[in-house]
PDB file of N, CA and C in Angstrom:
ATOM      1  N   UNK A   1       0.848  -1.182   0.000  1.00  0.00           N
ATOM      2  CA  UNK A   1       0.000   0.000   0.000  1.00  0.00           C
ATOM      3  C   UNK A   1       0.889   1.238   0.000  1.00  0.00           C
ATOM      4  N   UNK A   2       0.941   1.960  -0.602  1.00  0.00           N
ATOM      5  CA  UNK A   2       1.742   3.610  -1.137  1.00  0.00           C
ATOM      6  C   UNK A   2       0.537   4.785  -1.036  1.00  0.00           C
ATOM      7  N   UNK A   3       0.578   5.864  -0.901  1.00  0.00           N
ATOM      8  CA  UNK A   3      -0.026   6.957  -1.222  1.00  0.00           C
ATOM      9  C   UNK A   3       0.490   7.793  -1.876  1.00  0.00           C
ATOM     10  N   UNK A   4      -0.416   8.881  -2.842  1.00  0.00           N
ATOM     11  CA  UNK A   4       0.697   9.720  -3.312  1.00  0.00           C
ATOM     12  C   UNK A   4      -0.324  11.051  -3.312  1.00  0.00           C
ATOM     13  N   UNK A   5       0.313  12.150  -3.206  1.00  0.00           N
ATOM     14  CA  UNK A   5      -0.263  13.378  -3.302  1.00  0.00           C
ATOM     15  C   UNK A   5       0.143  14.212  -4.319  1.00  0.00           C
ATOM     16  N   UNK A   6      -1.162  14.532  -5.243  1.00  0.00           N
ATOM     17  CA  UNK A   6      -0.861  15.205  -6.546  1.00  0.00           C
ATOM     18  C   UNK A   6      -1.426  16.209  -6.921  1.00  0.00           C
ATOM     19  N   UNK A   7      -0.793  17.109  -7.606  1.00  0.00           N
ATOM     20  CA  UNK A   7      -1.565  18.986  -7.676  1.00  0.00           C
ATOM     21  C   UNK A   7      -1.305  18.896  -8.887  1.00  0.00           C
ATOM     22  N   UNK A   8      -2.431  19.062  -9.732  1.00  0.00           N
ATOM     23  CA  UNK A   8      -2.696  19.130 -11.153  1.00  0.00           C
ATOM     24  C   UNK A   8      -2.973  20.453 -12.032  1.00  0.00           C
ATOM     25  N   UNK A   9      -1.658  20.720 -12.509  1.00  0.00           N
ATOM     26  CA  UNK A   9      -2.119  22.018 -13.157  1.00  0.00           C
ATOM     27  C   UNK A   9      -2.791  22.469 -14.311  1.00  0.00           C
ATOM     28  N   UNK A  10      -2.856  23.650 -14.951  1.00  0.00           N
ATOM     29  CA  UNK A  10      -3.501  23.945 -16.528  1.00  0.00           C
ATOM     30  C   UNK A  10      -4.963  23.962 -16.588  1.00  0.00           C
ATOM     31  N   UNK A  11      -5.644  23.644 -17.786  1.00  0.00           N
ATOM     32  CA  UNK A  11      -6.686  23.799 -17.809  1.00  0.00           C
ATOM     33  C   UNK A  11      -7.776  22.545 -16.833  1.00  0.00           C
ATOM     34  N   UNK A  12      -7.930  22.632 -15.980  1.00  0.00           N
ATOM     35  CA  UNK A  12      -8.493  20.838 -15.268  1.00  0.00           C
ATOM     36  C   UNK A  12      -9.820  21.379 -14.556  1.00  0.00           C
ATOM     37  N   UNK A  13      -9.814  22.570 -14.300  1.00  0.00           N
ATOM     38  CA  UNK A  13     -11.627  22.864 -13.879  1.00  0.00           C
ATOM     39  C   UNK A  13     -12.249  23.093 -14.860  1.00  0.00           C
ATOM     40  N   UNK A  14     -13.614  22.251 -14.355  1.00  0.00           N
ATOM     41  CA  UNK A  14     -14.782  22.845 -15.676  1.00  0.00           C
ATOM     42  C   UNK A  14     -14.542  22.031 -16.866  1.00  0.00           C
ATOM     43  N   UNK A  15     -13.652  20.708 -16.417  1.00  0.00           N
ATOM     44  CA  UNK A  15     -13.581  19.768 -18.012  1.00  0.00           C
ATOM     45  C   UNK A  15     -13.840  18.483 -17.450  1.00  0.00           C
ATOM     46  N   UNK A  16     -14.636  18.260 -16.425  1.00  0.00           N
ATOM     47  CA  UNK A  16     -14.912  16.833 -16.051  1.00  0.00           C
ATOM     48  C   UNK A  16     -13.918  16.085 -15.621  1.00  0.00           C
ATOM     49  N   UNK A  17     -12.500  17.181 -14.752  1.00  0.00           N
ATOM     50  CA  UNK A  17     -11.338  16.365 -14.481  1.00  0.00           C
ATOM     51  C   UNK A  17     -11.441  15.297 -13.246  1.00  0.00           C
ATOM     52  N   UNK A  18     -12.353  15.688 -12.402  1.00  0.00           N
ATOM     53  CA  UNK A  18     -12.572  15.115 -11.075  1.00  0.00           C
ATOM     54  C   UNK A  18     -13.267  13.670 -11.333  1.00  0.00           C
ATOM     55  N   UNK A  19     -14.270  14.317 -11.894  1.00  0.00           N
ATOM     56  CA  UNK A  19     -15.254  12.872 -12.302  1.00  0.00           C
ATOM     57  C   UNK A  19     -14.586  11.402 -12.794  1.00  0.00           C
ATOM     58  N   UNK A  20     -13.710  12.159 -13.876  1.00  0.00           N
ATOM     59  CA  UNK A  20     -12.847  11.148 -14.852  1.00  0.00           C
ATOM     60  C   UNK A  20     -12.020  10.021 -14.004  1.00  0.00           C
ATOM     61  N   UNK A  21     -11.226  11.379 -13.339  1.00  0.00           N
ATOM     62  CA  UNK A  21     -10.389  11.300 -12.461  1.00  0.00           C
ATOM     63  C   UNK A  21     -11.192   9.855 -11.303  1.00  0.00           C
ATOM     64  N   UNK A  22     -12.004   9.904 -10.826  1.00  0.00           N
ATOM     65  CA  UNK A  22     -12.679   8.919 -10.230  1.00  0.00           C
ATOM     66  C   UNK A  22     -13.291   7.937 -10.830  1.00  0.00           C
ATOM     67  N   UNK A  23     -13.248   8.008 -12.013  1.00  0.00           N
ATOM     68  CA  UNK A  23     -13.214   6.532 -12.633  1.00  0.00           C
ATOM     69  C   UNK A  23     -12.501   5.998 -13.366  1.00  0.00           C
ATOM     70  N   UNK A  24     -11.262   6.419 -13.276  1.00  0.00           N
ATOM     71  CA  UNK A  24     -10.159   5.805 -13.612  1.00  0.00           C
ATOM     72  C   UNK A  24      -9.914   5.425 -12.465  1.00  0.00           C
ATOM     73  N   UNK A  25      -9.902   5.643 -11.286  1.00  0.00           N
ATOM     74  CA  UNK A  25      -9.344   4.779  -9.871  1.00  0.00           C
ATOM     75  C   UNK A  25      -9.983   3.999  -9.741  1.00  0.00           C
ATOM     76  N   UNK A  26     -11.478   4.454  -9.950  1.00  0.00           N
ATOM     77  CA  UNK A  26     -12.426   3.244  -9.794  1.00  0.00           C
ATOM     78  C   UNK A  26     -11.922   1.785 -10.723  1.00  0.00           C
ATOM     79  N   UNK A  27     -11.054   2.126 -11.596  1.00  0.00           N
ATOM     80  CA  UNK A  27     -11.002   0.862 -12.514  1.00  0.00           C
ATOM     81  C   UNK A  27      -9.615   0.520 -12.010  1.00  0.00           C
ATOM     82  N   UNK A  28      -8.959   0.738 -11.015  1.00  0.00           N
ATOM     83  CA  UNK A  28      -7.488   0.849 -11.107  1.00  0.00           C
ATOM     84  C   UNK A  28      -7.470   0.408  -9.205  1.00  0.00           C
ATOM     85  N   UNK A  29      -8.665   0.173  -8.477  1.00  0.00           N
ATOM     86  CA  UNK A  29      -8.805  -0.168  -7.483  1.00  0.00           C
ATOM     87  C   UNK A  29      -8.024   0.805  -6.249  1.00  0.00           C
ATOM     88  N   UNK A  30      -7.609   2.120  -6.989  1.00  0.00           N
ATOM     89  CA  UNK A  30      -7.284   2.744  -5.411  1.00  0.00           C
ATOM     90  C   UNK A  30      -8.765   3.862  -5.548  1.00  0.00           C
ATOM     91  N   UNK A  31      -8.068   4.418  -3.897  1.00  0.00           N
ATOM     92  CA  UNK A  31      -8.693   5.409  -3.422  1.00  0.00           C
ATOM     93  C   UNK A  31      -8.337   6.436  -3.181  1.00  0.00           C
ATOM     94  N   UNK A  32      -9.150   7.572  -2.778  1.00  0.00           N
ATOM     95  CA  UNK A  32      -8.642   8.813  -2.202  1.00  0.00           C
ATOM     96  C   UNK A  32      -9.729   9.646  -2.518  1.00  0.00           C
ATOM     97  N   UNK A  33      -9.282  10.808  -3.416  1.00  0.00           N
ATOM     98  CA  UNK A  33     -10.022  11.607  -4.020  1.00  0.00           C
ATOM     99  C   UNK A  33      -9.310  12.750  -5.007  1.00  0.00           C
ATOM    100  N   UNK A  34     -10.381  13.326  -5.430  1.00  0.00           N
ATOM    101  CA  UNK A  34     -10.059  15.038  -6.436  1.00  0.00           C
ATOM    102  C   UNK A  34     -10.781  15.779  -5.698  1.00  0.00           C
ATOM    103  N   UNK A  35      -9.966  16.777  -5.601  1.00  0.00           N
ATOM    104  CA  UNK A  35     -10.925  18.334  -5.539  1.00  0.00           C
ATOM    105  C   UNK A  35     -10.253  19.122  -6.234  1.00  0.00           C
ATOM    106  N   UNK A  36     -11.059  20.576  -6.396  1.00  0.00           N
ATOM    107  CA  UNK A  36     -10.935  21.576  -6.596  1.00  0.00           C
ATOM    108  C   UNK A  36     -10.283  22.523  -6.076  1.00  0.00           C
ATOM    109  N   UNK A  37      -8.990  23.126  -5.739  1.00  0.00           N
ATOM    110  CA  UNK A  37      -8.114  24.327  -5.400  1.00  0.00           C
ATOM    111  C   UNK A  37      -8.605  25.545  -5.712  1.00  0.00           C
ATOM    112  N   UNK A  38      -8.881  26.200  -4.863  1.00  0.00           N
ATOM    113  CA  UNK A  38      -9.258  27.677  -5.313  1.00  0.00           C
ATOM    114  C   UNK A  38      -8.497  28.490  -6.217  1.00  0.00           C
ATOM    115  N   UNK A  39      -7.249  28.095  -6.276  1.00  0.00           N
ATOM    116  CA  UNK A  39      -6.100  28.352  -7.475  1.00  0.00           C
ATOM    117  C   UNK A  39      -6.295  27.968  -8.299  1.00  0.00           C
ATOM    118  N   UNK A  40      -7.520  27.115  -8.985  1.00  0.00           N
ATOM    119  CA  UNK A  40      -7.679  26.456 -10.404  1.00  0.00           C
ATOM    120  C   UNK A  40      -6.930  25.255 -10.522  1.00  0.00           C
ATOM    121  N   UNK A  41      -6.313  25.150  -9.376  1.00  0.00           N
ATOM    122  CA  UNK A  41      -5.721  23.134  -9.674  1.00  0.00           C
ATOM    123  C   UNK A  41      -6.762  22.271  -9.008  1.00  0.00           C
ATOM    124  N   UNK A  42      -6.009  20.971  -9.028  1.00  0.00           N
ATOM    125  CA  UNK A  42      -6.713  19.759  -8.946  1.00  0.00           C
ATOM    126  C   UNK A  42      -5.654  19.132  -8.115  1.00  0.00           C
ATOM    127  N   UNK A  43      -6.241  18.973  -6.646  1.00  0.00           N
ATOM    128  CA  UNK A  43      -5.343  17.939  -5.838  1.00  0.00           C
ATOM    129  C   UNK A  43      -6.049  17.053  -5.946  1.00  0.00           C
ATOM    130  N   UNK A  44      -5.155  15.747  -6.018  1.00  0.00           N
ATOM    131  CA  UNK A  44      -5.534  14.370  -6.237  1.00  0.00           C
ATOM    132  C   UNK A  44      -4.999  13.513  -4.884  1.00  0.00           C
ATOM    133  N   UNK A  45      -5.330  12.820  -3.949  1.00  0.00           N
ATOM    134  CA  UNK A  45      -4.886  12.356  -3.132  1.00  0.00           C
ATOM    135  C   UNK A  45      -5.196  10.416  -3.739  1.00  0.00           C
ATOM    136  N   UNK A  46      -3.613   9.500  -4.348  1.00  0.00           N
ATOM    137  CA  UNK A  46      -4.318   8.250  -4.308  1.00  0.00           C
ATOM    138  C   UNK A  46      -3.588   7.451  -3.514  1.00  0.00           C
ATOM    139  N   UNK A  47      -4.561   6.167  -3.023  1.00  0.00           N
ATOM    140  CA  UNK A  47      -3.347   5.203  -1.986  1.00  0.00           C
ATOM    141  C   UNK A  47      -4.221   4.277  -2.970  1.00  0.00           C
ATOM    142  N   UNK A  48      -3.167   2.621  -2.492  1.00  0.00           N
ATOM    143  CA  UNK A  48      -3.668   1.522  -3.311  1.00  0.00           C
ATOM    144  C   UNK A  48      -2.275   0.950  -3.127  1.00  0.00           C
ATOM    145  N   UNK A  49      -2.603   0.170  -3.979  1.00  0.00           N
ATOM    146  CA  UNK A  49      -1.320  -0.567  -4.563  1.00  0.00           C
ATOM    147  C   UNK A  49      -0.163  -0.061  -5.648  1.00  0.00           C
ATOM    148  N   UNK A  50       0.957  -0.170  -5.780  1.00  0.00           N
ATOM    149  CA  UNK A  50       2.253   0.963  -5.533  1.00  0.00           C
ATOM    150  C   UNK A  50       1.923   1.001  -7.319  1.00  0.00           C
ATOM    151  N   UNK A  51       1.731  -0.476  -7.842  1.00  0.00           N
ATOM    152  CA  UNK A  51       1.655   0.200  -9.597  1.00  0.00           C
ATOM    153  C   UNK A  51       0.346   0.554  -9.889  1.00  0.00           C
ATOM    154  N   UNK A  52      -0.575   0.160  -9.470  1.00  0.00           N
ATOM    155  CA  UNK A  52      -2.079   1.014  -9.513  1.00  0.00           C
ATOM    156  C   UNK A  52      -1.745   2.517  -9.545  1.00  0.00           C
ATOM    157  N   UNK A  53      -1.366   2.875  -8.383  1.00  0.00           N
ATOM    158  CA  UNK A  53      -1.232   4.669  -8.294  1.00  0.00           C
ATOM    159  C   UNK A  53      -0.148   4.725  -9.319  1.00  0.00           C
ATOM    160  N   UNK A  54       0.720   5.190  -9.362  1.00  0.00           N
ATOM    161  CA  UNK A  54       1.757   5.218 -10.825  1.00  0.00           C
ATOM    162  C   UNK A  54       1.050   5.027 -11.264  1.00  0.00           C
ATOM    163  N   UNK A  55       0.249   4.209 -11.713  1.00  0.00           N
ATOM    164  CA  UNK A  55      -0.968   4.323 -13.257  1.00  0.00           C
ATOM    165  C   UNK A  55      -1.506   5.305 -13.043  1.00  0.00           C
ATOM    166  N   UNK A  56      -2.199   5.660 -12.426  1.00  0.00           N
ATOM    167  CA  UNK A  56      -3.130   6.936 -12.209  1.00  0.00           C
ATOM    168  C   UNK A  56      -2.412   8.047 -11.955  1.00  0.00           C
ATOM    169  N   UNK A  57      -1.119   8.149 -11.434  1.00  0.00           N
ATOM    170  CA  UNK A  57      -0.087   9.533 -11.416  1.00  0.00           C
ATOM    171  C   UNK A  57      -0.110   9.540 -12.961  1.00  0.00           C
ATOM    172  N   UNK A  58       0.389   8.547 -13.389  1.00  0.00           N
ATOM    173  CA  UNK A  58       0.756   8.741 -15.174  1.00  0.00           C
ATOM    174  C   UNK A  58      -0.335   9.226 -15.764  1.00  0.00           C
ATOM    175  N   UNK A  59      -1.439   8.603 -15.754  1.00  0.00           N
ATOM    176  CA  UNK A  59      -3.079   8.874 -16.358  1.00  0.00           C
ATOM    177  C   UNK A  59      -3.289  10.657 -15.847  1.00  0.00           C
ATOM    178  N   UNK A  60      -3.032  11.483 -14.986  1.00  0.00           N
ATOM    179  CA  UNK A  60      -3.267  12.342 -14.624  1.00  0.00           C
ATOM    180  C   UNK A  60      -3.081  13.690 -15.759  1.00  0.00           C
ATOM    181  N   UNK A  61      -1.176  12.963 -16.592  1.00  0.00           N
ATOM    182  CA  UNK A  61      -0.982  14.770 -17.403  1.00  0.00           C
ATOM    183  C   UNK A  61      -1.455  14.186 -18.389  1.00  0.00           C
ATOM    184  N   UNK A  62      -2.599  13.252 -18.646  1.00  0.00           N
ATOM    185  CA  UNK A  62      -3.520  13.094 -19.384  1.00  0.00           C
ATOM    186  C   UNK A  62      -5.237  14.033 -19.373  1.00  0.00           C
ATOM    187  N   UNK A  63      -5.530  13.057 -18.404  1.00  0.00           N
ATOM    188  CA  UNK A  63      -7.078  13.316 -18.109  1.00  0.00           C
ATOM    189  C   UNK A  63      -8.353  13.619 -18.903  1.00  0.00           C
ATOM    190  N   UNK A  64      -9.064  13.902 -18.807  1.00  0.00           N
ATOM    191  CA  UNK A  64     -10.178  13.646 -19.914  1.00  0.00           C
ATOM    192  C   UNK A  64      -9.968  14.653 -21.026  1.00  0.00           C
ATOM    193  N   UNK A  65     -10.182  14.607 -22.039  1.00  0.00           N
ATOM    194  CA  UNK A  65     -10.214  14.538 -23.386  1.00  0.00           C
ATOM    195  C   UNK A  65     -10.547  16.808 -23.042  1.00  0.00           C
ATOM    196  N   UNK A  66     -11.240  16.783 -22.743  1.00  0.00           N
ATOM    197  CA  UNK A  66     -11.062  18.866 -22.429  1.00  0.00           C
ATOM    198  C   UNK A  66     -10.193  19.888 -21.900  1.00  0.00           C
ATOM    199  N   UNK A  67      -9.057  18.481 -21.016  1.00  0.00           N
ATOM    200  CA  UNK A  67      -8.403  19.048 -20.002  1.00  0.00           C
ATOM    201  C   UNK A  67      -6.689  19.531 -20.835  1.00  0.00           C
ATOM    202  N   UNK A  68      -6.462  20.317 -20.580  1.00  0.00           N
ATOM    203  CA  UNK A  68      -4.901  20.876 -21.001  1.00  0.00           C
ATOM    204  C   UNK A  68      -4.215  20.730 -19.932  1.00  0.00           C
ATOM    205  N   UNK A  69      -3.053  19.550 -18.870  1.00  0.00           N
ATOM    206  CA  UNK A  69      -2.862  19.730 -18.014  1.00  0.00           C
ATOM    207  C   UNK A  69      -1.692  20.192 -18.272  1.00  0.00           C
ATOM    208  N   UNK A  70      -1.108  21.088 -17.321  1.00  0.00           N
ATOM    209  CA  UNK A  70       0.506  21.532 -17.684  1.00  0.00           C
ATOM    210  C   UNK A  70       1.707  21.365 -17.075  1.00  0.00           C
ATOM    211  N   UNK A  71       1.302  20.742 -16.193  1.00  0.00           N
ATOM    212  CA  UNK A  71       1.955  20.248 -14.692  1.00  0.00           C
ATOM    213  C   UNK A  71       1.473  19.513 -13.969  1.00  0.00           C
ATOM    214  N   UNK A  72       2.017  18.434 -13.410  1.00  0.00           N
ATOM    215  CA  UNK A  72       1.856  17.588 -12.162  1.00  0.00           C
ATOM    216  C   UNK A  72       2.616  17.294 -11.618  1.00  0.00           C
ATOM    217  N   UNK A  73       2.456  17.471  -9.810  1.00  0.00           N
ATOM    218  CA  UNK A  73       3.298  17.344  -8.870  1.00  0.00           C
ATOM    219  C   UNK A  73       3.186  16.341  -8.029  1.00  0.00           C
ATOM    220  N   UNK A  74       3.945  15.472  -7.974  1.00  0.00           N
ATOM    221  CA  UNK A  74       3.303  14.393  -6.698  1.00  0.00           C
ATOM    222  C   UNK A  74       4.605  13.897  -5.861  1.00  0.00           C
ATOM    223  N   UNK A  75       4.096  13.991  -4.162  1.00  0.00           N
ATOM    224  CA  UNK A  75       4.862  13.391  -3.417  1.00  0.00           C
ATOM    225  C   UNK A  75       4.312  11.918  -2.323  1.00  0.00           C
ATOM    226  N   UNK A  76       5.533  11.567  -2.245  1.00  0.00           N
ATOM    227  CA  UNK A  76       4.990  10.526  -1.407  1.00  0.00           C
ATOM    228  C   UNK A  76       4.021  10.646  -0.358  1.00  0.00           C
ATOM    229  N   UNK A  77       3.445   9.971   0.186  1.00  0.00           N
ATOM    230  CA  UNK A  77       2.350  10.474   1.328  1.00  0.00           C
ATOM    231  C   UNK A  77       2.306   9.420   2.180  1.00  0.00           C
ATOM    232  N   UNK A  78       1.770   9.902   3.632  1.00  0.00           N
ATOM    233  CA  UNK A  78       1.223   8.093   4.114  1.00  0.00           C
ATOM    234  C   UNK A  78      -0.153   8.236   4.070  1.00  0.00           C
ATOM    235  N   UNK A  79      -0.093   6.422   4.065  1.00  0.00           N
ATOM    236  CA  UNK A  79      -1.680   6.338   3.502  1.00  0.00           C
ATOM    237  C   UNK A  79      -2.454   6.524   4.624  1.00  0.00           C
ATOM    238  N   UNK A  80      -4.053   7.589   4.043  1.00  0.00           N
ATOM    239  CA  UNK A  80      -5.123   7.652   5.164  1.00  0.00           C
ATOM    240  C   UNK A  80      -6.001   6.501   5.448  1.00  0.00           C
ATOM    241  N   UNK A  81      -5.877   5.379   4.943  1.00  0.00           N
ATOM    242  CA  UNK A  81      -6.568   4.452   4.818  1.00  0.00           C
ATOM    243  C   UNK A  81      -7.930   4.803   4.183  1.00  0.00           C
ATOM    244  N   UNK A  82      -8.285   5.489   2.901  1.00  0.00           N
ATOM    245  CA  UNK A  82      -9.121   5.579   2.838  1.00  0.00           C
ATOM    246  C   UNK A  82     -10.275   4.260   2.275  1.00  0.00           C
ATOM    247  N   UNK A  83     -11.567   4.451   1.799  1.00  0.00           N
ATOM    248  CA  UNK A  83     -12.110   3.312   1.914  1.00  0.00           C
ATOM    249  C   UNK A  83     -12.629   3.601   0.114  1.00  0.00           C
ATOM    250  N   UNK A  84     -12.590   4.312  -0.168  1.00  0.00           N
ATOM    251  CA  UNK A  84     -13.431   4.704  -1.862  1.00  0.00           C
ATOM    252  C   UNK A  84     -12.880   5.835  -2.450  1.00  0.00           C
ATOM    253  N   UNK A  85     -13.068   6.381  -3.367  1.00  0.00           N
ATOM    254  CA  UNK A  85     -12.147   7.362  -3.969  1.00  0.00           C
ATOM    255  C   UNK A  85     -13.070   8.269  -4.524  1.00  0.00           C
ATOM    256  N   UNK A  86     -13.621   9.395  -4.011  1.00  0.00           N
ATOM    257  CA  UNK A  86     -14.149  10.895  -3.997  1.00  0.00           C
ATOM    258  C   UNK A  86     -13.883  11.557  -4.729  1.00  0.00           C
ATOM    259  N   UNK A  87     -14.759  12.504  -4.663  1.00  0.00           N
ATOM    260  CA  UNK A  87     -14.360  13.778  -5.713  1.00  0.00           C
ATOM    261  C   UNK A  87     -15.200  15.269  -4.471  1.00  0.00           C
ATOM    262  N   UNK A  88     -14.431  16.112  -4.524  1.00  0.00           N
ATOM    263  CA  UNK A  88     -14.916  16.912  -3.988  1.00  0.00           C
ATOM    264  C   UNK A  88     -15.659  18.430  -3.764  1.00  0.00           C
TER     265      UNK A  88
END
C-alpha cells in the first residue's frame, strides 16, 4: 500500500477532471479523491497498490479529453486508509 499526493495544473476545472479522475481509480482499485483548489488546480490524493497509483499519477498529465494539463506534482504520502475514492 503507497499513497501519493498530486496537484494538477492547466486547464483541469470545468472539463470533467474530477469525475474522470474517479473513474479511472475506480477501474485501477485505489482510493482517495479530487478536488478543486481555489487556485484552479486539482489535488488528487491516491493510496492503493504501488503500480495502480503510478498508473493513475501517469493517467493524470492526461485526463479527460477537455483538459490541457501543464503540470503535475506528486509526493509521497502516508496512507489515510481511505475506503473509496471521492471527488470533492
Amino acid at each position: 500500500m503507497m499513497a501519493r499526493r498530486c496537484l494538477v495544473e492547466g486547464r483541469v476545472q470545468g472539463v470533467f477532471f474530477r469525475a474522470t479522475t474517479q473513474r479511472k481509480a475506480n477501474e485501477l482499485a485505489v482510493t482517495g479523491y479530487a478536488k478543486n483548489l481555489p487556485d484552479g488546480r486539482v489535488e488528487v490524493w491516491a493510496e492503493g497498490v504501488a503500480a495502480n497509483v503510478d498508473e493513475l499519477c501517469a493517467w493524470l498529465w492526461h485526463g479527460p479529453d477537455m483538459a490541457n494539463v501543464s503540470r503535475v506534482d506528486c509526493e509521497i504520502a502516508t496512507p489515510k486508509n481511505f475506503t473509496e475514492f471521492t471527488t470533492a
